[in-house]
Protein backbone atom coordinates (compact mmCIF):
# COMPACT_ATOMS: atom_id res chain seq x y z
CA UNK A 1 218.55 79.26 -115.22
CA UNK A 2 216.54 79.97 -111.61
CA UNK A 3 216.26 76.91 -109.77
CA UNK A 4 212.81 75.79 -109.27
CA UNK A 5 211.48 74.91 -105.65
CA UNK A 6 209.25 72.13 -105.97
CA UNK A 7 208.29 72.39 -102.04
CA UNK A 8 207.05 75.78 -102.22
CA UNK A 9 203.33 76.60 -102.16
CA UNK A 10 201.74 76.38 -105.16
CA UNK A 11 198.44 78.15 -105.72
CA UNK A 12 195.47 75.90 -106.32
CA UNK A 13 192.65 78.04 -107.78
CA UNK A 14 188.73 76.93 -108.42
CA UNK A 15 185.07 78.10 -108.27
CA UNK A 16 182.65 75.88 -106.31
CA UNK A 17 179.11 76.36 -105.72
CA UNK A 18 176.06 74.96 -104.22
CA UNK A 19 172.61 76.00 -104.15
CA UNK A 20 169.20 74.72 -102.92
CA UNK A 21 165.89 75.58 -104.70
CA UNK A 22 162.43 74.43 -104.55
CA UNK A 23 162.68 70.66 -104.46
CA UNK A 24 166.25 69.88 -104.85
CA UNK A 25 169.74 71.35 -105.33
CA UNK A 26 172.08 72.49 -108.42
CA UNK A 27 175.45 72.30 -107.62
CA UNK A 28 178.33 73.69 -110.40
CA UNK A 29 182.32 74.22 -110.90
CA UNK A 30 184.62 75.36 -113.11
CA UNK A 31 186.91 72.88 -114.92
CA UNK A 32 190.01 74.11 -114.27
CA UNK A 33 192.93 72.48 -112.33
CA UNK A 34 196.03 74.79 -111.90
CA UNK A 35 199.55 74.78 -110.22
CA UNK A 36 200.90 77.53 -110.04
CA UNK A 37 200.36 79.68 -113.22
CA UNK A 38 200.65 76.41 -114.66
CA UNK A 39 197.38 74.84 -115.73
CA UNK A 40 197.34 71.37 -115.44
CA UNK A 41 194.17 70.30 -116.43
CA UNK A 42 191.76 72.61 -118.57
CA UNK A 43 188.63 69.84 -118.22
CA UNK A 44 188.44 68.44 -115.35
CA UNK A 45 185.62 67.24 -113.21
CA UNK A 46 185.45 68.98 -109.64
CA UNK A 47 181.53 67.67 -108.76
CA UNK A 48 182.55 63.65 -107.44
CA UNK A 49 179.53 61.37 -106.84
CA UNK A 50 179.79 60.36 -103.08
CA UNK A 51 176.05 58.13 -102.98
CA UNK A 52 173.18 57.96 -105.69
CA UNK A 53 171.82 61.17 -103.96
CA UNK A 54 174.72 62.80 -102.89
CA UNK A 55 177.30 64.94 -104.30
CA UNK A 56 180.07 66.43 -103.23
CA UNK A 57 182.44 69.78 -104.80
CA UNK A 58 186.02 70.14 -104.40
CA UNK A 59 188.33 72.75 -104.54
CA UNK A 60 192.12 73.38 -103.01
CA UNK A 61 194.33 70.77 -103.55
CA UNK A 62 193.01 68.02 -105.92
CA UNK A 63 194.43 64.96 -104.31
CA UNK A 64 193.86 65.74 -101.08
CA UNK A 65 190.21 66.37 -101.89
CA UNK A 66 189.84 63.23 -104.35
CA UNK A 67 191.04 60.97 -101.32
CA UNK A 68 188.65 62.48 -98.66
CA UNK A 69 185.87 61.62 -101.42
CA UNK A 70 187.41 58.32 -101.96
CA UNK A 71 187.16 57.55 -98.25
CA UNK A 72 183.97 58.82 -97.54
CA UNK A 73 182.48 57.54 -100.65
CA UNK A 74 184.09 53.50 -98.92
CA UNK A 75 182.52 54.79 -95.72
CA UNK A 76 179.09 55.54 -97.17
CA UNK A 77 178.77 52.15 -99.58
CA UNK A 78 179.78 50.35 -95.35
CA UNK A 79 176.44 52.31 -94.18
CA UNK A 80 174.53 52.00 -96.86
CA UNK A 81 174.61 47.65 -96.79
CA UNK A 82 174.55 48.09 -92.73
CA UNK A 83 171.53 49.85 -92.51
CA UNK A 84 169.93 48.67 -95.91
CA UNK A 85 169.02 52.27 -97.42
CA UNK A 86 170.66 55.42 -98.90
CA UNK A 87 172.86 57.08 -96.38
CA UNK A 88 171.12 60.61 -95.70
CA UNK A 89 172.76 64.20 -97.17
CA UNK A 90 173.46 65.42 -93.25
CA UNK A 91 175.59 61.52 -92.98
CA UNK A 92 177.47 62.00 -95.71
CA UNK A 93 178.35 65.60 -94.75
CA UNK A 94 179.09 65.02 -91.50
CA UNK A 95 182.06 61.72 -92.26
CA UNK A 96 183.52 64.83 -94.78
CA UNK A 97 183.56 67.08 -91.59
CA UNK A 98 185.10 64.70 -89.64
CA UNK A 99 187.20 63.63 -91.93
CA UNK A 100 188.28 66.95 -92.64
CA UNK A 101 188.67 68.11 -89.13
CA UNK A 102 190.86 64.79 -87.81
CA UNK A 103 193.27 65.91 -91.07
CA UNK A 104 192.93 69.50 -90.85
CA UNK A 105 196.79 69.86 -90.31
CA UNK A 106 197.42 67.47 -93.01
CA UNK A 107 194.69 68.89 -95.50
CA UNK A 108 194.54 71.62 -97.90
CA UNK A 109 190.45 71.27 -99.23
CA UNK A 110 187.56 73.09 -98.70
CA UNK A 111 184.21 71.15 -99.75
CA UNK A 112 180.58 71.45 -100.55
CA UNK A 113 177.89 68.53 -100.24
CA UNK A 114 174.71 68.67 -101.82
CA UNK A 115 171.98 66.16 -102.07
CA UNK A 116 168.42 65.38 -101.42
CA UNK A 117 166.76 62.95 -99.19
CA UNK A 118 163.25 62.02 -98.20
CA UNK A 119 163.65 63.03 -94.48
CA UNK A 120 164.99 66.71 -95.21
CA UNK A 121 165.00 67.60 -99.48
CA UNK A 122 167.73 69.27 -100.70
CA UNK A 123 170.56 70.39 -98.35
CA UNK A 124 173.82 72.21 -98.83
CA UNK A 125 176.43 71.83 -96.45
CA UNK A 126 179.94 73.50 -96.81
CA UNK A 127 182.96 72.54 -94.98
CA UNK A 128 185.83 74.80 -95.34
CA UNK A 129 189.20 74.52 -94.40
CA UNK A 130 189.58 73.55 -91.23
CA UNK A 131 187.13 70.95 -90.61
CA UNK A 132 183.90 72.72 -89.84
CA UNK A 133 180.40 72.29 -91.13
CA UNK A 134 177.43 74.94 -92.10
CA UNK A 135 174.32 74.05 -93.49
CA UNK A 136 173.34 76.97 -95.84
CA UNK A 137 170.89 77.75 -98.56
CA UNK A 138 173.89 78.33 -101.04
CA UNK A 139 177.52 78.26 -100.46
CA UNK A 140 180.28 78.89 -102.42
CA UNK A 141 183.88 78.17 -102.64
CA UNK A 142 187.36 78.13 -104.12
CA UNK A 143 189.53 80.93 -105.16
CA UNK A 144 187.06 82.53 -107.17
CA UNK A 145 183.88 82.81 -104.43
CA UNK A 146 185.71 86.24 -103.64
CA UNK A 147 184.57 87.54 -106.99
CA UNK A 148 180.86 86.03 -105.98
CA UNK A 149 179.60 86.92 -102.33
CA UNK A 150 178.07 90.35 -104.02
CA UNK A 151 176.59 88.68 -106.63
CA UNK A 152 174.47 86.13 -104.51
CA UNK A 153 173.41 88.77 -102.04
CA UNK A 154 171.82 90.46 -105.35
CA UNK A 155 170.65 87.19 -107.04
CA UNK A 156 169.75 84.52 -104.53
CA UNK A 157 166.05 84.16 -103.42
CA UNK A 158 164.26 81.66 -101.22
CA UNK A 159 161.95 78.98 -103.47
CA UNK A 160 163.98 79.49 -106.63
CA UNK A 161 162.55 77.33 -109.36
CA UNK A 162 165.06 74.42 -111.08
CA UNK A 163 165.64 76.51 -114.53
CA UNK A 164 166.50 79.46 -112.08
CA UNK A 165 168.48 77.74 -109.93
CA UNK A 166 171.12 76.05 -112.41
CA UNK A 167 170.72 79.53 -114.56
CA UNK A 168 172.32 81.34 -111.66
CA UNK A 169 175.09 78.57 -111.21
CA UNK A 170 176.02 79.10 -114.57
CA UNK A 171 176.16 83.01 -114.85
CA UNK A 172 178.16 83.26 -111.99
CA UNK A 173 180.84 80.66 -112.05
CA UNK A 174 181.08 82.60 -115.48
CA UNK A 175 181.50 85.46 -113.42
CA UNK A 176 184.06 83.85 -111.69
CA UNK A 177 185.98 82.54 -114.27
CA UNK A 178 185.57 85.97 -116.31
CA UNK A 179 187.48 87.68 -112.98
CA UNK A 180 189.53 84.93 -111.17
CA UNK A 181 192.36 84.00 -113.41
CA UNK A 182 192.96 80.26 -111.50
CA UNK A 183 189.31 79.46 -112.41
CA UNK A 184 188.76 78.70 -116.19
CA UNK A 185 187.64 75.77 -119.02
CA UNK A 186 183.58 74.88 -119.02
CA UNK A 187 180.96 75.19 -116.85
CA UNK A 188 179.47 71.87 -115.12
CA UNK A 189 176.31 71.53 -113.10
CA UNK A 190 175.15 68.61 -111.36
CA UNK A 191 170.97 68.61 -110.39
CA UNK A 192 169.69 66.43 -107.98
CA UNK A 193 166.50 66.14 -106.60
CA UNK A 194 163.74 63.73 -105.98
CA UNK A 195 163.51 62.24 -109.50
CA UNK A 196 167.64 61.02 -109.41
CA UNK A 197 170.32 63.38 -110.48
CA UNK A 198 171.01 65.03 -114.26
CA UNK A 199 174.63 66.29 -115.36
CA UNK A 200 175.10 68.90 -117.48
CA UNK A 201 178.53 70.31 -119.54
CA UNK A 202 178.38 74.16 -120.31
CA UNK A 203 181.53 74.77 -122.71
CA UNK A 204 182.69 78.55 -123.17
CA UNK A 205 180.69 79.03 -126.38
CA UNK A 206 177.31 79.18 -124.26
CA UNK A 207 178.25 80.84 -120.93
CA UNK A 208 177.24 84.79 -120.86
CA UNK A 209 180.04 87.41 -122.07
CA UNK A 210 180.84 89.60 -118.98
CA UNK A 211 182.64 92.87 -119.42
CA UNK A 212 185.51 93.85 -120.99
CA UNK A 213 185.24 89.44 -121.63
CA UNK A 214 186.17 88.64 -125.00
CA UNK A 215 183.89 86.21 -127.18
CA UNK A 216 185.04 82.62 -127.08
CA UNK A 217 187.03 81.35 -129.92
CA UNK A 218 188.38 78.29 -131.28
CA UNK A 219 191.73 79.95 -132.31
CA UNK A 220 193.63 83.08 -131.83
CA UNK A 221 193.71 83.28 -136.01
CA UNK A 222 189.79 84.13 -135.30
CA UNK A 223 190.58 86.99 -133.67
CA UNK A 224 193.68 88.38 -135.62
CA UNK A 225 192.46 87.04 -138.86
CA UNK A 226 194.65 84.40 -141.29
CA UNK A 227 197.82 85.81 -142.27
CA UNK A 228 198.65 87.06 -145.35
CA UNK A 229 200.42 84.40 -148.00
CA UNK A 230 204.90 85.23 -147.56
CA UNK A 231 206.62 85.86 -150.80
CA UNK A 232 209.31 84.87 -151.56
């Protein structure tokens, strides 16, 4: 039997996205958490609440990215009792940035933080590896954003409307888990916007059929049909 090297690399796969749109933002991810070809978790939640306004997405390795969240979230909660109101989407982005960029030797994560506030409205901000910061109308992430950057020079336009916003979340981390095999499982979307935030769960049954994609099913028996009785 091959030894296995439990130091080497391992490939940590995802599909991140952000995007602003007339009054708010829709962020979305895929659900699945891999190692290797292994995958470790098929469910998962990638979208981690940082403040009641702000959201952040998190691909590359999952516990360095859950404790950056962790710390910024402790961070945030300090600011928010100091100064006695919501920390703003460009604070919150900026502690993952620097964060992020003090550790970036240490860290394997890319982000992206979304939120709204009542100084600036929605805002995206992605912070790749490395440590730096970008505020963009959309950004996307993860192993499967390769499979994307075509597909949001075609489909993104400025003062998008909510429904069209989250619609084009969903179709293309579809997209992305149709053509990345490390990104996989259901669809989530997180909205926020000036009226609070609203979760949604997309499972596989009611994300479009790309193609050459089969049709989701609960069991391979759906597909090959029930085998016939044995005799004996």
């Amino acid at each position: 039997m091959d030894q296995v090297d439990f130091n080497a690399p391992h490939s940590m796969g995802t599909t991140i996205i952000g995007v602003t749109y007339n009054g708010g933002v829709v962020l979305g991810a895929d659900s699945r958490t891999s190692t290797g070809v292994y995958v470790a978790n098929r469910a998962s939640d990638k979208i981690t609440k940082l403040t009641d306004n702000v959201y952040v997405c998190r691909s590359g390795s999952a516990a360095d990215s859950q404790v950056v969240s962790d710390y910024v979230r402790y961070f945030l909660h300090q600011h928010t009792i100091q100064l006695g109101q919501p920390a703003t989407v460009k604070v919150a982005a900026n502690l993952v940035r620097l964060l992020a960029y003090n550790n970036k030797n240490n860290l394997q994560t890319g982000l992206i933080v979304g939120g709204w506030d009542k100084y600036e409205g929605g805002q995206i901000y992605g912070v790749p590896l490395g440590g730096t910061i970008v505020q963009q109308p959309f950004a996307i992430g993860g192993s499967g954003s390769s499979y994307l950057y075509g597909f949001f020079d075609q489909a993104w336009k400025e003062g998008m409307t909510q429904d069209e916003a989250e619609d084009l979340v969903k179709k293309a981390v579809s997209l992305a888990i149709a053509r990345d095999g490390a990104s996989g499982g259901v669809v989530r979307t997180v909205i926020i916007n000036s009226e609070g935030v609203t979760r949604n769960f997309y499972p596989g049954d009611q994300l479009p059929i790309w193609h050459d994609e089969l049709e989701s099913h609960n069991s391979l028996l759906d597909i090959l049909g029930a085998p016939e009785p044995m005799n004996i």
